[in-house]
Protein backbone atom coordinates (compact mmCIF):
# COMPACT_ATOMS: atom_id res chain seq x y z
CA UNK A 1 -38.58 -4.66 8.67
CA UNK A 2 -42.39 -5.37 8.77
CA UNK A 3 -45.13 -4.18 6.76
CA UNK A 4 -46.48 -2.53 9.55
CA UNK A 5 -43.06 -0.97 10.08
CA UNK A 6 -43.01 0.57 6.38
CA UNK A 7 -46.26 1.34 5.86
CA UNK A 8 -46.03 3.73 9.34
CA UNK A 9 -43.02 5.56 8.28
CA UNK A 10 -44.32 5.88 5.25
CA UNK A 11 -47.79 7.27 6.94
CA UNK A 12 -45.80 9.64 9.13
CA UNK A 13 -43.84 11.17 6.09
CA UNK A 14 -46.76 11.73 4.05
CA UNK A 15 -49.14 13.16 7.04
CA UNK A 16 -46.39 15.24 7.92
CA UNK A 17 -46.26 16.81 3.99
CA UNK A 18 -49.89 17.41 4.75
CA UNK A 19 -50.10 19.09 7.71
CA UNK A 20 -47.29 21.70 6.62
CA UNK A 21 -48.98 22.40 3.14
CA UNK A 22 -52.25 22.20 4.92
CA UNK A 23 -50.94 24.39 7.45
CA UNK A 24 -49.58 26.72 4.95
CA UNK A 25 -52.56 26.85 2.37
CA UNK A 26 -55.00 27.70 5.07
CA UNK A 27 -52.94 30.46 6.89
CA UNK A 28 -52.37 32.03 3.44
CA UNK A 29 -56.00 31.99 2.51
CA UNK A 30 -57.29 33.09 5.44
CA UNK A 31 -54.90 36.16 5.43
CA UNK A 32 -56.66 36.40 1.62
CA UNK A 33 -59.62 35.79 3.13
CA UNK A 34 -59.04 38.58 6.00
CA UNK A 35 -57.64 41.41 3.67
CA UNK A 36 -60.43 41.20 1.43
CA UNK A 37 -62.68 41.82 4.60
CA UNK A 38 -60.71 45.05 5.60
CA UNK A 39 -60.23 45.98 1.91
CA UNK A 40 -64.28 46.06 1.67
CA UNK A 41 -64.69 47.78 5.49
CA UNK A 42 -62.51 50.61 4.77
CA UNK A 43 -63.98 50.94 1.09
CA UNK A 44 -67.77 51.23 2.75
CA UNK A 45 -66.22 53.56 5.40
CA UNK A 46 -64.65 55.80 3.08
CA UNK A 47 -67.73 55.55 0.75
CA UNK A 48 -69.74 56.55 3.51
CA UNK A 49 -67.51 59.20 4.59
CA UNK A 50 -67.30 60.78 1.54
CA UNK A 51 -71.09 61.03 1.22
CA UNK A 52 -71.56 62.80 4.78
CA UNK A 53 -68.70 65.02 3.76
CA UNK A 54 -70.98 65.79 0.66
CA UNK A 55 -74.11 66.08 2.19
CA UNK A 56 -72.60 68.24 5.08
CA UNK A 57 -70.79 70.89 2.77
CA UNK A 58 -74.43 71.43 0.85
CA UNK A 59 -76.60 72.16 4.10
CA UNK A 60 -73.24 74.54 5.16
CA UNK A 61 -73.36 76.40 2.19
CA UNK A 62 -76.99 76.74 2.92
CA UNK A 63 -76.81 77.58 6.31
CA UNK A 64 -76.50 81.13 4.94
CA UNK A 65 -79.74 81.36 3.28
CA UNK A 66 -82.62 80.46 5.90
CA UNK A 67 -84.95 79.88 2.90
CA UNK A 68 -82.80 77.17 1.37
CA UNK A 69 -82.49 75.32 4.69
CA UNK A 70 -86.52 74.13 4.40
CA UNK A 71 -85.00 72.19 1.70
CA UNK A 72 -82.60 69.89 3.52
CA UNK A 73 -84.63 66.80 2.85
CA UNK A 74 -83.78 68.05 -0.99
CA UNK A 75 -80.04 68.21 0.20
CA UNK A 76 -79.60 65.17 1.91
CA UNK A 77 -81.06 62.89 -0.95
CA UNK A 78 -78.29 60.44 -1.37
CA UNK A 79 -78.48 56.60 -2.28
CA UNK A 80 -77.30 55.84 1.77
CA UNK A 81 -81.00 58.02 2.74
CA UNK A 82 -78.92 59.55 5.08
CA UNK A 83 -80.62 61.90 8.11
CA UNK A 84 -80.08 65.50 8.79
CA UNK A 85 -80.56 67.72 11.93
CA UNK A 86 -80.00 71.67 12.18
CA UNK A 87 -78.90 73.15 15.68
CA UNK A 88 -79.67 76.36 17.05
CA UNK A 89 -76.03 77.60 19.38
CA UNK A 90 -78.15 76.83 22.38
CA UNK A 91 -78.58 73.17 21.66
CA UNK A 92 -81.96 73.57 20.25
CA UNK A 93 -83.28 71.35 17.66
CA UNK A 94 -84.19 73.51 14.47
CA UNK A 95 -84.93 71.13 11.53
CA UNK A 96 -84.68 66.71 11.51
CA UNK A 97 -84.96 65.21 8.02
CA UNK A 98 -84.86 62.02 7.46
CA UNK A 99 -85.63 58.23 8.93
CA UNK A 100 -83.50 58.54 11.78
CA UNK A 101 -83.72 60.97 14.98
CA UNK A 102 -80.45 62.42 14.83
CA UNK A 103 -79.52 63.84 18.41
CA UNK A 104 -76.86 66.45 19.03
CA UNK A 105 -73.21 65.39 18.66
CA UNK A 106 -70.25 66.93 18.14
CA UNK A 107 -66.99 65.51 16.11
CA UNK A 108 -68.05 61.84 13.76
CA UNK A 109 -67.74 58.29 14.38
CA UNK A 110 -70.68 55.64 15.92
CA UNK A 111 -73.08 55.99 17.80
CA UNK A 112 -76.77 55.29 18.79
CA UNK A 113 -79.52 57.23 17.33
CA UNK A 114 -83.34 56.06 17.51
CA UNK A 115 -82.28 52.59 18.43
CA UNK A 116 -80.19 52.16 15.59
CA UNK A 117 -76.39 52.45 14.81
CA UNK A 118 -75.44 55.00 13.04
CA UNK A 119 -71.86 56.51 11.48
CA UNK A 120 -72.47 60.30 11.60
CA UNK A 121 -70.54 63.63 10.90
CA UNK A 122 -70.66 67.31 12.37
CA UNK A 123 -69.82 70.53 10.91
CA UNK A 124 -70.72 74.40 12.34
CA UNK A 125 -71.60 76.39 10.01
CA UNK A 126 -72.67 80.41 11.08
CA UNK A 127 -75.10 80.38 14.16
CA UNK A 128 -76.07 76.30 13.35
CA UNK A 129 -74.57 73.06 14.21
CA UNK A 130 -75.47 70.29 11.81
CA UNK A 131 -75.54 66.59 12.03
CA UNK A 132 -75.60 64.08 9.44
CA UNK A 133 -76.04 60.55 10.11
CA UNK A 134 -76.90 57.23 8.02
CA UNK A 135 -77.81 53.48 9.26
CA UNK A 136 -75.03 51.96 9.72
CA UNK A 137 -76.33 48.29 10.90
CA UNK A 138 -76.83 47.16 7.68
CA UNK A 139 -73.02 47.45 6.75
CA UNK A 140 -72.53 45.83 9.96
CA UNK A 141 -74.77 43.12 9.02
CA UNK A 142 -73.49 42.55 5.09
CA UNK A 143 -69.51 42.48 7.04
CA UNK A 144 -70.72 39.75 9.27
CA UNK A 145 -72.39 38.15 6.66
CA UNK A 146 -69.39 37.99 4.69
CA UNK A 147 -66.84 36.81 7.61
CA UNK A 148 -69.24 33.86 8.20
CA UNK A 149 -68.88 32.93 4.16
CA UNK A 150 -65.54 33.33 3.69
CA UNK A 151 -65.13 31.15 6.86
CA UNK A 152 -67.57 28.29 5.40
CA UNK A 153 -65.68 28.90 2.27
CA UNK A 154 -62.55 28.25 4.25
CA UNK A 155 -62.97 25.27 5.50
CA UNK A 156 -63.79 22.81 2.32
CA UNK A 157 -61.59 24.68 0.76
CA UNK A 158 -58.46 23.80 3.31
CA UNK A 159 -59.48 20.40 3.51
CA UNK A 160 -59.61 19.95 -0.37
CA UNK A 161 -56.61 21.10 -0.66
CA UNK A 162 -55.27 18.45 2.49
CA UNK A 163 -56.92 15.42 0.92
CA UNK A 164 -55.23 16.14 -2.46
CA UNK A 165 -51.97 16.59 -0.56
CA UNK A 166 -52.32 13.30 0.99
CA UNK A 167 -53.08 11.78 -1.90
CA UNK A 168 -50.41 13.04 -3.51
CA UNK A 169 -47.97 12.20 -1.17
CA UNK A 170 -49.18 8.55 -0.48
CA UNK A 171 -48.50 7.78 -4.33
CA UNK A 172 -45.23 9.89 -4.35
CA UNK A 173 -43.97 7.70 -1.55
CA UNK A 174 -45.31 4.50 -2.69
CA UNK A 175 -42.42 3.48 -5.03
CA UNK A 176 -40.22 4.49 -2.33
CA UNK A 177 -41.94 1.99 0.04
CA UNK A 178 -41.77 -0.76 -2.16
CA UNK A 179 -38.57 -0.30 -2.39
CA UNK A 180 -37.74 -0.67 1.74
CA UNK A 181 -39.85 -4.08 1.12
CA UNK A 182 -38.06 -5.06 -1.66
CA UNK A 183 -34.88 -4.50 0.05
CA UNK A 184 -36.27 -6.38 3.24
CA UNK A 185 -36.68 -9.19 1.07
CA UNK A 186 -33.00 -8.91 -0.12
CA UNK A 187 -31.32 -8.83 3.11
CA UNK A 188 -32.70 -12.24 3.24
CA UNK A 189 -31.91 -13.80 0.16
CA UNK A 190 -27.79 -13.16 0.62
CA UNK A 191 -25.65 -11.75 -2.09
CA UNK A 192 -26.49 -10.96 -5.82
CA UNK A 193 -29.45 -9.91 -5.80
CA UNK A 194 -30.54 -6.06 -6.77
CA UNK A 195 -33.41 -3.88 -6.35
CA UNK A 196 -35.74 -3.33 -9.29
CA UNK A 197 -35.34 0.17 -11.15
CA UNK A 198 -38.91 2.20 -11.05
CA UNK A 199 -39.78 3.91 -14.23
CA UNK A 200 -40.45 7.05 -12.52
CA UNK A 201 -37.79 9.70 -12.46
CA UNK A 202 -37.64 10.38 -8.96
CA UNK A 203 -37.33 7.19 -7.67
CA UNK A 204 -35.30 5.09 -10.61
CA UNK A 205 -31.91 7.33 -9.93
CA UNK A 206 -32.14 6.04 -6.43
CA UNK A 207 -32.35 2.22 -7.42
CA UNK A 208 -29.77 2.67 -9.41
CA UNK A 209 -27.78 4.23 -7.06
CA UNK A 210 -28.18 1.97 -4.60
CA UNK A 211 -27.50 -1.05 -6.71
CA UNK A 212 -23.88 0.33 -7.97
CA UNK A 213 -23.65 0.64 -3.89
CA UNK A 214 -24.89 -2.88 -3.57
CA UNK A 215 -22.48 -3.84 -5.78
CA UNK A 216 -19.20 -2.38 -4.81
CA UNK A 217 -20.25 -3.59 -1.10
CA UNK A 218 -20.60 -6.71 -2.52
CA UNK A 219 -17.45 -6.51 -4.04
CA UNK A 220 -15.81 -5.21 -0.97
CA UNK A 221 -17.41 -8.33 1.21
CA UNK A 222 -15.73 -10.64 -1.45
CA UNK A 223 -12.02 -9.10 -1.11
CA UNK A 224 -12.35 -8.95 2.38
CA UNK A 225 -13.29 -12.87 2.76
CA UNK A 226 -10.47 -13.50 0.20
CA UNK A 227 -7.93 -10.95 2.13
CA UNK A 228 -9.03 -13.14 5.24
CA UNK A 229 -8.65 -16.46 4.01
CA UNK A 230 -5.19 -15.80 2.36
CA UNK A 231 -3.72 -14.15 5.28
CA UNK A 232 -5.19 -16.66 7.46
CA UNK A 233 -3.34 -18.93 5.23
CA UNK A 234 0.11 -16.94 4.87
CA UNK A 235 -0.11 -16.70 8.78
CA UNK A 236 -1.01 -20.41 9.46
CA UNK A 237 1.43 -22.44 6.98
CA UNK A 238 4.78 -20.73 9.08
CA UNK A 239 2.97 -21.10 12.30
CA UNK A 240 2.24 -25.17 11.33
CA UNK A 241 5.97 -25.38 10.28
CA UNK A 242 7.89 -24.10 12.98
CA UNK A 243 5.34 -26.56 15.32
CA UNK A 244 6.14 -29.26 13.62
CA UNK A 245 9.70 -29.31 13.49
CA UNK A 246 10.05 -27.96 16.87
CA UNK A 247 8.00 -31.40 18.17
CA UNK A 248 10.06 -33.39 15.99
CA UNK A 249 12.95 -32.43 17.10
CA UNK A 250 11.88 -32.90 20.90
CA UNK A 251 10.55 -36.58 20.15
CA UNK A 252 14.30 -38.03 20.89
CA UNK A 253 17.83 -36.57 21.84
CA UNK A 254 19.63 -35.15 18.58
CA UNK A 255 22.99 -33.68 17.73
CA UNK A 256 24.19 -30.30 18.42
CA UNK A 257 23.78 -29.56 14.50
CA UNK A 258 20.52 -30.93 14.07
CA UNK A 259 19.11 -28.55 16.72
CA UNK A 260 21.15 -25.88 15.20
CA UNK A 261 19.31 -26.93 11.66
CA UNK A 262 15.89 -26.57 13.21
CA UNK A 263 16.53 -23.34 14.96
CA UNK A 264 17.60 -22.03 11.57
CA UNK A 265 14.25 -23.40 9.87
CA UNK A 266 12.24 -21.61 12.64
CA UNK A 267 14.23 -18.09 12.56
CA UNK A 268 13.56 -18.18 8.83
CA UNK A 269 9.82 -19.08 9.14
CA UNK A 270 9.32 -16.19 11.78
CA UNK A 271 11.62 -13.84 9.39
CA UNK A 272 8.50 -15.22 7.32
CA UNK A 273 5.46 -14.70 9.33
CA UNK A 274 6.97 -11.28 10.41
CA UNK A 275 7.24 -9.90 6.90
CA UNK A 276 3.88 -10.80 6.35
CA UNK A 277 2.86 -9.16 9.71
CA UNK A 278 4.37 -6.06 8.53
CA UNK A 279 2.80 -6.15 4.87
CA UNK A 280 -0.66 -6.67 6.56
CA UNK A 281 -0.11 -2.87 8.64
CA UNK A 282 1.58 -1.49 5.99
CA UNK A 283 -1.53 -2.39 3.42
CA UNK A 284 -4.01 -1.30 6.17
CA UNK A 285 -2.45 1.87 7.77
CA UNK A 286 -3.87 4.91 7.58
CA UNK A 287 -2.53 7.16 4.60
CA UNK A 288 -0.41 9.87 6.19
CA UNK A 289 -1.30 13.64 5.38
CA UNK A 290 0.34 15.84 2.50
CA UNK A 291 3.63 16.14 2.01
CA UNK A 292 6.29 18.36 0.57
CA UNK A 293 8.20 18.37 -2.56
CA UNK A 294 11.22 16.22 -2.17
CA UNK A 295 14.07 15.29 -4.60
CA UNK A 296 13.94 11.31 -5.31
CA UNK A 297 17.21 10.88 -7.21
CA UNK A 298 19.07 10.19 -3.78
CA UNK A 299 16.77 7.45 -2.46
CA UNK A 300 16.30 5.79 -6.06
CA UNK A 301 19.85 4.98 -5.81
CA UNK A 302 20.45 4.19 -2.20
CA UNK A 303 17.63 1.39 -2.98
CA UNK A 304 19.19 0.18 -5.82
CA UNK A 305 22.71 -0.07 -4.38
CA UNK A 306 20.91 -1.60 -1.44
CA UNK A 307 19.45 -4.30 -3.94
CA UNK A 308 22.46 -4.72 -6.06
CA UNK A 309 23.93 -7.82 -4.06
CA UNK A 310 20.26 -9.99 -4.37
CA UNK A 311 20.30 -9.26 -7.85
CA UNK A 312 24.09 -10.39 -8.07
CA UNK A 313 23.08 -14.00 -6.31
CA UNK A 314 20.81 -14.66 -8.54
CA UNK A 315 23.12 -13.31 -11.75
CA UNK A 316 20.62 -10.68 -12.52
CA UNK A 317 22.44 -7.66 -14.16
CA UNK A 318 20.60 -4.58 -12.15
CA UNK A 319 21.24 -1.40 -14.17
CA UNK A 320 19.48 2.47 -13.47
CA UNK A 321 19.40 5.54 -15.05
CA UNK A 322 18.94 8.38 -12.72
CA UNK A 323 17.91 11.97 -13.23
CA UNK A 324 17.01 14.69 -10.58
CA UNK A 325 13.33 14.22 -10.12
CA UNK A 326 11.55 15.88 -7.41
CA UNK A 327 8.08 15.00 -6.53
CA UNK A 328 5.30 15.28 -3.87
CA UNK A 329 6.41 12.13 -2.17
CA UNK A 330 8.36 11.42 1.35
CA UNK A 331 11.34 9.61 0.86
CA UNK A 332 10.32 6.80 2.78
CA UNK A 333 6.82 6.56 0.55
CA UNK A 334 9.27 6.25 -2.71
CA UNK A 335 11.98 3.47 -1.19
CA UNK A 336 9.58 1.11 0.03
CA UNK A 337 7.55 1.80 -3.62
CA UNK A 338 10.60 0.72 -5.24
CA UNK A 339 11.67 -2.23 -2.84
CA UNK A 340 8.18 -3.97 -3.43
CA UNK A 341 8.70 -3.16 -7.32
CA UNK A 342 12.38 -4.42 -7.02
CA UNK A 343 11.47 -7.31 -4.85
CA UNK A 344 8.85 -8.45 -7.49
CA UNK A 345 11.03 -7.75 -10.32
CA UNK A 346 13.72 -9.84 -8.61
CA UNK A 347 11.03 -12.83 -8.17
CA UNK A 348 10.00 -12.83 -11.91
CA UNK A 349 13.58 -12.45 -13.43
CA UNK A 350 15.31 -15.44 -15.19
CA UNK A 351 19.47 -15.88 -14.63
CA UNK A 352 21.85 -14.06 -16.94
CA UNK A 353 18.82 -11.30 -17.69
CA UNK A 354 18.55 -8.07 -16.78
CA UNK A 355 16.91 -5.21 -14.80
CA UNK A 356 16.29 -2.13 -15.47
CA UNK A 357 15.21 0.90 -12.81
CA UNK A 358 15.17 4.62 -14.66
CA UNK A 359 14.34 8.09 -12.68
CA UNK A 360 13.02 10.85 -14.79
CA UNK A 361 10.81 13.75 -15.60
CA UNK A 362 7.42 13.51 -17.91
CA UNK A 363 4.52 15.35 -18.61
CA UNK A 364 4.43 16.89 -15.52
CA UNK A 365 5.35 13.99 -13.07
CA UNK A 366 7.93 12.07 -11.95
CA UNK A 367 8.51 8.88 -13.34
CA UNK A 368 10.02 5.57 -11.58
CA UNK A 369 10.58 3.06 -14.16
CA UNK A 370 11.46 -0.66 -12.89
CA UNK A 371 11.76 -3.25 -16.52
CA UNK A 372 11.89 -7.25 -15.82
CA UNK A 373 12.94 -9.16 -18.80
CA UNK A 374 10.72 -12.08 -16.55
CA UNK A 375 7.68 -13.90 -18.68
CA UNK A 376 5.33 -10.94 -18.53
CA UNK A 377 2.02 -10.45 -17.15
CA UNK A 378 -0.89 -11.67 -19.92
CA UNK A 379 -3.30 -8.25 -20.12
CA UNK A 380 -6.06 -10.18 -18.45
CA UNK A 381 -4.41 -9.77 -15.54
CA UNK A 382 -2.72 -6.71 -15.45
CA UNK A 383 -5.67 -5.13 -13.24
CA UNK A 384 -5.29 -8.13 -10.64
CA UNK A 385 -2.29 -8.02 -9.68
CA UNK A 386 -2.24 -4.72 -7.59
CA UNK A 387 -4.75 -6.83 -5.43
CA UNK A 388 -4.00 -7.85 -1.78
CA UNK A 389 -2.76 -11.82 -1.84
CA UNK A 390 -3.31 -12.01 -5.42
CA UNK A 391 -0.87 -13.91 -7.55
CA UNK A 392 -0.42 -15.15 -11.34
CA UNK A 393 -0.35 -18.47 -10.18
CA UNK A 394 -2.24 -20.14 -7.21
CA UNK A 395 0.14 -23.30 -7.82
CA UNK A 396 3.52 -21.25 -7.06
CA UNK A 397 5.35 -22.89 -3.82
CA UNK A 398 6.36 -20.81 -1.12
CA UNK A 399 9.81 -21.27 -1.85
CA UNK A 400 10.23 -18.46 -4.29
CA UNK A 401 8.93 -16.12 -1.42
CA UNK A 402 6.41 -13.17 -2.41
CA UNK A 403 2.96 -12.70 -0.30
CA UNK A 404 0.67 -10.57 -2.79
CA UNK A 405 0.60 -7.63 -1.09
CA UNK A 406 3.98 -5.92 -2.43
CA UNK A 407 2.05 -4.44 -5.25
CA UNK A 408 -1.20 -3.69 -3.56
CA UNK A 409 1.08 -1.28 -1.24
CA UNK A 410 2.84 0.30 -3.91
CA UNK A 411 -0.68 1.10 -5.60
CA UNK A 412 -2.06 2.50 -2.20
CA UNK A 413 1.17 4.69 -1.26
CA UNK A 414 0.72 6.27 -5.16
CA UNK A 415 -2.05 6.71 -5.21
CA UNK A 416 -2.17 8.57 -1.72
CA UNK A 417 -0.33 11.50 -3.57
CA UNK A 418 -2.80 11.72 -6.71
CA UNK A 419 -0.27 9.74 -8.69
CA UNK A 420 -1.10 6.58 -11.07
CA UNK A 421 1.03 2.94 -11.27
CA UNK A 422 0.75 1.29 -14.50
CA UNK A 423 1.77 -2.14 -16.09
CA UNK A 424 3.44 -2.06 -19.53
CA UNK A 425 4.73 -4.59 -21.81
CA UNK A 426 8.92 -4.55 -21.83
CA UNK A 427 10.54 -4.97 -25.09
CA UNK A 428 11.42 -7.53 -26.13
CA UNK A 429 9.27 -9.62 -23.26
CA UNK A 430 8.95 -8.99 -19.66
CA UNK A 431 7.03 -6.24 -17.52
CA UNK A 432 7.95 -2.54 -16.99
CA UNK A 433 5.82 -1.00 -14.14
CA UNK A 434 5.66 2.60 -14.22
CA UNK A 435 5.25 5.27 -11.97
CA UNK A 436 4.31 8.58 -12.28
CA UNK A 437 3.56 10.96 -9.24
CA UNK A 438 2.64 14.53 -9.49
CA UNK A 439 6.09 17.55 -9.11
């Protein structure tokens, strides 16, 4: 990712910001801007509606008295100076007082008068029509003179308030784009390294985010080279075998029994590579959806009758105590559980000792209980062990079988119904592993 890259992103984000609150602020003050125009229109309309309402109720209550109508320029005194002219039925003009030459017009609004625009009103009153009327140009011209400074007020205004926005927006984003450099810079660097936390508080969350992602991806990268070197290894060592005793055998004629021998050695290395095979797709299969509430005692014992003749070989006492225990768990989920934990306690336990496997109900869950009387595992590496290919001792010979992923299968299949496997210290020495999965 380039500078040029970053800095345009970040460019585009922040003009984008402004435009919409630029966009926004300006649309909202020129709606201010346009109501306060109508709000002072129709307040000098109604003023001057009111006052030609005034003046033309005084000349109609003096339309009555012909002496009081030679004072209409008395009647029509008003701070607007607006102009009056009296009617006769016949259209004639009687009386004009005032600046303008008020002509004869019927209803109100605008209109013309003596070159001038005028608002004007009409009333009849007795044998008279009268006509008021006052300059109206000069509200048109103090309107437009208004509109024009709101507008020049307008604009500075809008663009202020844009240039802060950008502003503001280039410094919000700037920690972010550091960041997207900073991280540039890490891709290339490999492994380890982290980004650095920002004191601000929008931005330092983020980091640290990201870095807890950075390292269980990290984390991930390193099991997965591990799970790939150790099954490359648990794959390759039968492979090599069964080669090599399969071209020794074909470098001269042998016997009947020593071809017999070596067909033996390979069955039991591909017995080998196919248990591993199926530990691999059992380890990384896809969890299979909920399940019902089945009872376990019935496949806890089938398993352990099943296992009773290994343990017998080897002059392992294999003892269980089993209770009717159901649990959200498929039959099939809980007997290969317990042939992994069997298998492993089988591995680890001494001649002439004994094994212990115990069904019951606690707290809520169902409890499998498998007790080795083996050496134990140190509390170090209690956590470890439920790892894929992992195992107490790197120097152990393949002999006494086991591939590491036995345990890392059990975790996954207890997990998968929201239940917990735990490693506990058996009394007087050995391991108990313990599981507990919800009723």
């Amino acid at each position: 990712m380039s500078w040029k890259s970053v800095t345009s992103r970040r460019s585009s984000h922040s003009l984008r910001l402004t435009l919409i609150v630029t966009v926004l602020f300006g649309t909202i003050l020129g709606g201010l801007f346009g109501f306060a125009v109508s709000l002072y229109e129709h307040q000098e309309n109604k003023a001057a509606d009111d006052e030609l309402e005034t003046v033309l109720n005084a000349l109609s209550a003096a339309a009555s008295h012909e002496s009081r109508l030679n004072e209409v320029a008395e009647l029509i005194e008003s701070p607007r100076n607006p102009s009056a002219a009296i009617f006769e039925k016949d259209g004639q003009l009687d009386i004009n007082a005032g600046t303008i030459k008020v002509t004869n017009l019927k209803g109100s609004g605008f209109a013309h008068m003596g070159g001038s625009l005028v608002r004007y009103s009409s009333v009849d009153a007795s044998d008279k029509h009268i006509v008021v009327a006052t300059n109206w140009a000069g509200t048109v011209e103090s309107l437009f003179r208004l509109k024009v400074l709101l507008t020049i007020i307008w604009f500075p205004l809008t663009a202020l308030v844009a240039l802060t926005t950008w502003i503001s927006a280039t410094r919000t984003f700037r920690p972010l784009m550091q960041m997207a450099l900073e991280a540039d810079r890490l891709s290339q660097t490999g492994p380890g390294s982290r980004l650095a936390v920002p004191e601000d508080a929008e931005f330092g969350p983020l980091a640290e985010r990201l870095n807890v992602f950075l390292d269980r991806l990290e984390e991930g990268v390193r099991r997965q080279a591990r799970f790939v070197t150790d099954a490359a290894h648990e794959l390759r060592t039968p492979l090599t075998i069964v080669r090599g005793q399969s071209e020794t055998a074909l470098l001269r004629e042998r016997t009947p029994e020593e071809y017999e021998g070596v067909l033996r050695m390979v069955v039991e290395e591909v017995d080998r590579l196919s248990q591993v095979v199926n530990s691999l797709l059992v380890s990384s299969s896809t969890p299979e959806g909920p399940v019902g509430i089945h009872e376990l005692a019935v496949v806890v014992q089938d398993t352990v009758d099943r296992w009773q003749p290994r343990f017998s070989r080897k002059g392992v006492k294999l003892r269980s105590r089993i209770g009717s225990v159901e649990a959200r768990m498929a039959p099939r989920e809980a007997e290969t559980v317990l042939d992994n934990l069997l298998a492993n306690a089988l591995r680890h336990s001494p001649g002439n000792s004994e094994c212990m496997v115990t069904l019951s109900k606690r707290e809520g869950f169902a409890e499998i209980r498998v007790e080795d009387q083996g050496p134990g595992i140190p509390d170090d590496e209690k956590a470890n062990v439920f790892e894929r290919f992992y195992r107490l001792d790197e120097s152990r010979n393949r002999s006494e079988g086991g591939f590491g992923i036995g345990l890392s299968i059990c975790q996954r299949l207890v997990q998968q119904r929201e239940g917990k496997i735990t490693i506990e210290d058996n009394d007087p020495h050995g391991t108990a592993f313990v599981v507990r999965v919800p009723y």
